[in-house]
N, C-alpha and C. Protein backbone atom coordinates (compact mmCIF):
# COMPACT_ATOMS: atom_id res chain seq x y z
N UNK A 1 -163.43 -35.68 102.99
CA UNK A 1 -162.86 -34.43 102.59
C UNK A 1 -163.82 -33.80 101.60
N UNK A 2 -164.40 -32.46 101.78
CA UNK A 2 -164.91 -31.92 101.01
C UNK A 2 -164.17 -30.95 99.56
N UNK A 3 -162.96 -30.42 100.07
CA UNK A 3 -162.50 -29.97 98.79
C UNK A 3 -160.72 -29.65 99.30
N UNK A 4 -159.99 -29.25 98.25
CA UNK A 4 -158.88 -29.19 98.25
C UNK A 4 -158.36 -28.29 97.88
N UNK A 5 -158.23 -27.12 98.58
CA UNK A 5 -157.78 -25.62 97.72
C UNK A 5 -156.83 -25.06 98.20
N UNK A 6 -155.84 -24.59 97.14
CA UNK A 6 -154.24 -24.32 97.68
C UNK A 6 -154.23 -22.78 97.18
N UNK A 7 -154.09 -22.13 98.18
CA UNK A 7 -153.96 -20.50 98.13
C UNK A 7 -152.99 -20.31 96.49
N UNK A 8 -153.27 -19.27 95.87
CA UNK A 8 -152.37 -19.04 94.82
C UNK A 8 -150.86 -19.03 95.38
N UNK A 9 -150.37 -18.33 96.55
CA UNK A 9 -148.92 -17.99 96.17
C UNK A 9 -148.17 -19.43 97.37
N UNK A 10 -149.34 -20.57 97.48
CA UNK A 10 -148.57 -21.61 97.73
C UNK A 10 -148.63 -22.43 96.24
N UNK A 11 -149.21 -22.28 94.96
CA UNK A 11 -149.49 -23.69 94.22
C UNK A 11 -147.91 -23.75 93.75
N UNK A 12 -147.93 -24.80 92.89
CA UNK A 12 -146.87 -25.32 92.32
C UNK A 12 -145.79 -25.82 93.16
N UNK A 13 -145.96 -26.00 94.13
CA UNK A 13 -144.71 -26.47 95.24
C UNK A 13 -145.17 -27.95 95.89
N UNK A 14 -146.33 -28.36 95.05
CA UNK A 14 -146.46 -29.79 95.12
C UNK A 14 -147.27 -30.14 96.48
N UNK A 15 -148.19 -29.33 97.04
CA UNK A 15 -148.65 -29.63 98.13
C UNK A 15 -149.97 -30.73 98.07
N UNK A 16 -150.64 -29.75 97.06
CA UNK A 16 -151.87 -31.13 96.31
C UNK A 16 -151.42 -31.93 96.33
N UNK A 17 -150.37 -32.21 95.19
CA UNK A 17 -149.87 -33.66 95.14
C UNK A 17 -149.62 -34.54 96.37
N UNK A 18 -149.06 -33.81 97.02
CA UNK A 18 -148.89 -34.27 98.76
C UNK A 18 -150.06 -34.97 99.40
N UNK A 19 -151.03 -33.64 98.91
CA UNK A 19 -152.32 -34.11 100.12
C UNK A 19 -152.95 -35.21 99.17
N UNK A 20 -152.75 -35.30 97.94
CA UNK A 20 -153.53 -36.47 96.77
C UNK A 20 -153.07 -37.66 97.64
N UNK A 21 -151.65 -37.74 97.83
CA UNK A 21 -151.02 -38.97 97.88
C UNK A 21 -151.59 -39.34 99.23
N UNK A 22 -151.67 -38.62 100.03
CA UNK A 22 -151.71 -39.16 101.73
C UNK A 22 -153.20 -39.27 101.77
N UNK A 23 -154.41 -38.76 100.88
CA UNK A 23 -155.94 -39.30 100.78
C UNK A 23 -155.49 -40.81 100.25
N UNK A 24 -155.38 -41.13 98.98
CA UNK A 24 -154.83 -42.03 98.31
C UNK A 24 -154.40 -43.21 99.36
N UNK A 25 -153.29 -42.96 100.07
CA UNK A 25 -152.59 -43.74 100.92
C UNK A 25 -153.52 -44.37 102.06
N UNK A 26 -154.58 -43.26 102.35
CA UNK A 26 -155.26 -43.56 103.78
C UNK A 26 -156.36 -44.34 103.07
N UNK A 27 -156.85 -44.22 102.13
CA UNK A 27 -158.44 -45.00 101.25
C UNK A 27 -157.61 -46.53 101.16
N UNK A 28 -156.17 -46.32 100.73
CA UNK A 28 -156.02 -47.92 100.94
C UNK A 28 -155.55 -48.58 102.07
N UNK A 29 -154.69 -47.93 103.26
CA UNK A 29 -154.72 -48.43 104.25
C UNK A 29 -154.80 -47.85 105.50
N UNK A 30 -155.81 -48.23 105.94
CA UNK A 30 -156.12 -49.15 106.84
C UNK A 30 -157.57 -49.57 106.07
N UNK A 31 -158.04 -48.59 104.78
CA UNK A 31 -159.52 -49.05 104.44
C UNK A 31 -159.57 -49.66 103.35
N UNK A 32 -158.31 -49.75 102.65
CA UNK A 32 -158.85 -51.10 101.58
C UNK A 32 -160.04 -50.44 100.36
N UNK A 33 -160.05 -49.45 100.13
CA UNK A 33 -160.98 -48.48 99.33
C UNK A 33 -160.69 -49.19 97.80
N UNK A 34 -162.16 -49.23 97.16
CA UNK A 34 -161.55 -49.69 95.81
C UNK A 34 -160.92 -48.79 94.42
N UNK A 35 -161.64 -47.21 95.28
CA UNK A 35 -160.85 -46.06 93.97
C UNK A 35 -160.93 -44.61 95.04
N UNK A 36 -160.94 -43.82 94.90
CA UNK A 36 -161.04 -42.15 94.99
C UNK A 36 -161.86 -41.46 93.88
N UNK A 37 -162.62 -40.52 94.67
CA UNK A 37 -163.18 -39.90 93.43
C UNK A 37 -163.57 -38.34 94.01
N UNK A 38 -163.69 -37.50 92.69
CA UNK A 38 -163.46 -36.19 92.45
C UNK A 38 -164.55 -35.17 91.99
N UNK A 39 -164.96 -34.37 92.54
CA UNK A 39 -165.56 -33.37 91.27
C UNK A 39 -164.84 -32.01 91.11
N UNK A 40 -164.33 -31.77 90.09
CA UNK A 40 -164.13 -30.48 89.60
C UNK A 40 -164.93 -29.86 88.39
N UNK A 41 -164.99 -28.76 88.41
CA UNK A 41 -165.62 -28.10 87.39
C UNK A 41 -165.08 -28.28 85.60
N UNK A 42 -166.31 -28.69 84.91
CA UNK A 42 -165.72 -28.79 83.64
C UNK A 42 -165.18 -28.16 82.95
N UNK A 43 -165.12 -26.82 83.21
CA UNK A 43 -164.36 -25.51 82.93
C UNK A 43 -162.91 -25.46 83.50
N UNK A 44 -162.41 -25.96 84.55
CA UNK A 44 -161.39 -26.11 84.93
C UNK A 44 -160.23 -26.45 84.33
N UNK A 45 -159.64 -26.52 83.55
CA UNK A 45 -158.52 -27.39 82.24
C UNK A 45 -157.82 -27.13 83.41
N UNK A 46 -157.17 -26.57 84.38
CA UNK A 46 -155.72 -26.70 85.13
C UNK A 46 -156.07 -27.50 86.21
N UNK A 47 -156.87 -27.84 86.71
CA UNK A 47 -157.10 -28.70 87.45
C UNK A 47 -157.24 -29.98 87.32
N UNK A 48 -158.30 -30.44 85.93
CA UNK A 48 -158.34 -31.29 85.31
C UNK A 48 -157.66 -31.64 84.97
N UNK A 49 -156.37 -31.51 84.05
CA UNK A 49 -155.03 -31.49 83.72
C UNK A 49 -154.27 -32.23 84.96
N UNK A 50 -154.22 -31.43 86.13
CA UNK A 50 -153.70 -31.90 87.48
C UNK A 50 -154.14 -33.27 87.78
N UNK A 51 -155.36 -33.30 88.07
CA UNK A 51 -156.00 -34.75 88.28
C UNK A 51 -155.56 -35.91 87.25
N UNK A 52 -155.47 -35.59 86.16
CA UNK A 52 -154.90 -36.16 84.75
C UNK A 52 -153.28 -36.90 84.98
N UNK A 53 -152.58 -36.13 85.15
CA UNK A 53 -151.65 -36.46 85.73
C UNK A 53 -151.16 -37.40 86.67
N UNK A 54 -151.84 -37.17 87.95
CA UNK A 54 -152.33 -37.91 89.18
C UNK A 54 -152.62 -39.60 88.64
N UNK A 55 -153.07 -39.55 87.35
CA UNK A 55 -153.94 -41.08 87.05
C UNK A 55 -155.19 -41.07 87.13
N UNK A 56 -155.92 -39.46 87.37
CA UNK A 56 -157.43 -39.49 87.43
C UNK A 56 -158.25 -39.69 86.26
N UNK A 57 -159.39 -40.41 85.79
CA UNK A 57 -160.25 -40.21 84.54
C UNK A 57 -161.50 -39.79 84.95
N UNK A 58 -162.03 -38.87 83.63
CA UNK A 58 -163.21 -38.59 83.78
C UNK A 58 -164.06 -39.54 83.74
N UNK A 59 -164.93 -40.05 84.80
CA UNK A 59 -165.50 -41.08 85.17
C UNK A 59 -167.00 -40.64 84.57
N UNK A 60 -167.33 -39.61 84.83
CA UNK A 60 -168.89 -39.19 84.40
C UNK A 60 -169.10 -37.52 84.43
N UNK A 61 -169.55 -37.21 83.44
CA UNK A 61 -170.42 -35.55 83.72
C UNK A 61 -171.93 -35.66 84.91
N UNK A 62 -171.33 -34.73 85.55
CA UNK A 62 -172.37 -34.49 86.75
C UNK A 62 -173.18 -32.88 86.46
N UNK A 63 -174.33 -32.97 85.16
CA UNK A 63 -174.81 -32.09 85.24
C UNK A 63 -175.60 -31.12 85.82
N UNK A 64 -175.64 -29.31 86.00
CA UNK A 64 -175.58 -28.77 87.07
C UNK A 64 -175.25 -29.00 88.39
N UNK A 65 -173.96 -29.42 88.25
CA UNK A 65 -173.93 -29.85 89.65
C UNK A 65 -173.11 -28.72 90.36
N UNK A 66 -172.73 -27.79 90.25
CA UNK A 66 -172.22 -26.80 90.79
C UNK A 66 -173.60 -25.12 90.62
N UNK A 67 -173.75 -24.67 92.16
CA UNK A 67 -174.80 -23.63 91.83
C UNK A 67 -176.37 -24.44 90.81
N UNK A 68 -176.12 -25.33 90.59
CA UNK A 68 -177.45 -25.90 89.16
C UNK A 68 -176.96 -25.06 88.45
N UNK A 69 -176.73 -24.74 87.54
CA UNK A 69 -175.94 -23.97 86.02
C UNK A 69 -174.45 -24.69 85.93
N UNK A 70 -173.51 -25.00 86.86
CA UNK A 70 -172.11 -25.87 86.04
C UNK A 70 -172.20 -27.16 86.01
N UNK A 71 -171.66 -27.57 85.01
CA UNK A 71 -171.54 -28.82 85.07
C UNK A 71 -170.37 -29.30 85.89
N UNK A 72 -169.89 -30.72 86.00
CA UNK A 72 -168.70 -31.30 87.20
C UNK A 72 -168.52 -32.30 86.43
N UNK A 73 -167.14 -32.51 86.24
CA UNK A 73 -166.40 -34.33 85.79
C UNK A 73 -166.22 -34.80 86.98
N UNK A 74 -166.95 -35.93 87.37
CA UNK A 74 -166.83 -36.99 88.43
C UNK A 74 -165.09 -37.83 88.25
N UNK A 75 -164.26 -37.32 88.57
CA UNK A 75 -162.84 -37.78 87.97
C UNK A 75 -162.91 -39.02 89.08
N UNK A 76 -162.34 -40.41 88.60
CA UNK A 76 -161.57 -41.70 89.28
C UNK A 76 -160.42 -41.98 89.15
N UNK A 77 -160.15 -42.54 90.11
CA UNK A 77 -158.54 -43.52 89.90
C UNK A 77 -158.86 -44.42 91.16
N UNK A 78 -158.58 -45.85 90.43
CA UNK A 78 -158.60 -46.94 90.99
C UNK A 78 -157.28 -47.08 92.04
N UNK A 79 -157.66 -47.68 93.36
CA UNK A 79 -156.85 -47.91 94.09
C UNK A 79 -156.01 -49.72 93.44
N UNK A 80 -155.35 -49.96 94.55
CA UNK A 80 -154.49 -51.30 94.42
C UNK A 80 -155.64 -52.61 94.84
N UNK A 81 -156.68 -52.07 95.93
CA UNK A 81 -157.75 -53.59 96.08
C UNK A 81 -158.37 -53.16 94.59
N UNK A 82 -158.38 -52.43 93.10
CA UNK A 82 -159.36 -52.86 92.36
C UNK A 82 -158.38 -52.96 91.33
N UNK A 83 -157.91 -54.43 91.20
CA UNK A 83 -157.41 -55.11 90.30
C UNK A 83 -157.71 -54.92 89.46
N UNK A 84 -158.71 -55.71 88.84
CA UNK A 84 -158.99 -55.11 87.05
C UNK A 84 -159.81 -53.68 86.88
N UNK A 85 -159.33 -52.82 87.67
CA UNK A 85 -160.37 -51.19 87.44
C UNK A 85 -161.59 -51.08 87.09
N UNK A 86 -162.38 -51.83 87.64
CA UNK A 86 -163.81 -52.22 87.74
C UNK A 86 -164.28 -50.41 87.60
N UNK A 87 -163.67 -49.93 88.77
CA UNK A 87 -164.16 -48.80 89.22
C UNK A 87 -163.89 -47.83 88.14
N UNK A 88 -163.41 -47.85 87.45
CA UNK A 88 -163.17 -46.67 86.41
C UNK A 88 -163.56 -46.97 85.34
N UNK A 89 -164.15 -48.15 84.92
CA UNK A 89 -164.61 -48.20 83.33
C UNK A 89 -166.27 -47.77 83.89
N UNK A 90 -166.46 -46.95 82.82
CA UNK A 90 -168.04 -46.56 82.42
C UNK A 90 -168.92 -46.58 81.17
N UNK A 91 -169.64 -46.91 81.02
CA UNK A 91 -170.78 -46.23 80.38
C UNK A 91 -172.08 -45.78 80.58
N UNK A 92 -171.81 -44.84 81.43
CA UNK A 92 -172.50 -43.90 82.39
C UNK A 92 -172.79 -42.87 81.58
N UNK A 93 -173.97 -42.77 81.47
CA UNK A 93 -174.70 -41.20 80.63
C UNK A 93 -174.28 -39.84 81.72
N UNK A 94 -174.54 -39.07 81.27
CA UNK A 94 -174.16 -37.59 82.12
C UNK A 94 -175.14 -37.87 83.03
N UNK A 95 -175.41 -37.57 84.28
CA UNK A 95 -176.33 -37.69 85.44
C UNK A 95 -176.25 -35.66 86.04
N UNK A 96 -177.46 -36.20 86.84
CA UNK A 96 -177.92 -35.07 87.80
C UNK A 96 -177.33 -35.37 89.27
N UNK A 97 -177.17 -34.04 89.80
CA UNK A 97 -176.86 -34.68 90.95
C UNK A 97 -177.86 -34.85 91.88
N UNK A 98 -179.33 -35.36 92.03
CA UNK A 98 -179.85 -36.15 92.26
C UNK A 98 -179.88 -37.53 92.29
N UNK A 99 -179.29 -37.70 91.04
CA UNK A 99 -178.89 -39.21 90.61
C UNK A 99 -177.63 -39.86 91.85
N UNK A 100 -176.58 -39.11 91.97
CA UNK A 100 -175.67 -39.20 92.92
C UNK A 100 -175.68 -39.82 93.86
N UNK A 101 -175.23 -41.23 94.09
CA UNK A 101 -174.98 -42.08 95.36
C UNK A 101 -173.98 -42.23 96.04
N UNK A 102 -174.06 -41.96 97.74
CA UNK A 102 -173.46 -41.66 98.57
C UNK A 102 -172.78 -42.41 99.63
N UNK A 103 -173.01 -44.12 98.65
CA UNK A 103 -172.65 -45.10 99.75
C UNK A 103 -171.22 -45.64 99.02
């Protein structure tokens, strides 16, 4: 999935949340995924907020990574195969998205 965008005069009627849960649902089964992960813009507070909610953390700043001029919070949330949340603890410096691995 490349992105997730809910027309203005559908938001608030919980459809994200919907489509969060059924990505969520499918990363763990049939694939056993060890987290989900996100970029939104660091400027974003209502989105971020949203993801927040969800159980997402800012996992890492992905600088210029939008156009090269925005920056992006790489947001996580650990699925149920990652027991001790391997996947969400960091100490990860801000990266480029060059740096960015795709496996």
């Amino acid at each position: 999935m490349t992105a997730v965008t809910i027309a203005p005069e559908f938001r608030r009627l919980g459809l994200a949340s919907h489509l969060m849960s059924f990505l969520e649902q499918t990363s763990t089964t049939p694939y056993q995924a060890h987290f989900v992960d996100l970029f939104v813009r660091d400027k974003n507070a209502e989105a971020i907020t949203f993801y927040q909610l969800l159980g997402y953390i800012v996992f890492r700043v992905v600088v210029n990574y939008y156009n090269g001029n925005e920056n992006a919070y790489d947001m996580r949330r650990s699925l149920p195969r990652d027991v001790e949340g391997k996947s969400v603890q960091t100490t990860c410096p801000n990266i480029t998205p060059d740096q960015l691995e795709w496996n």
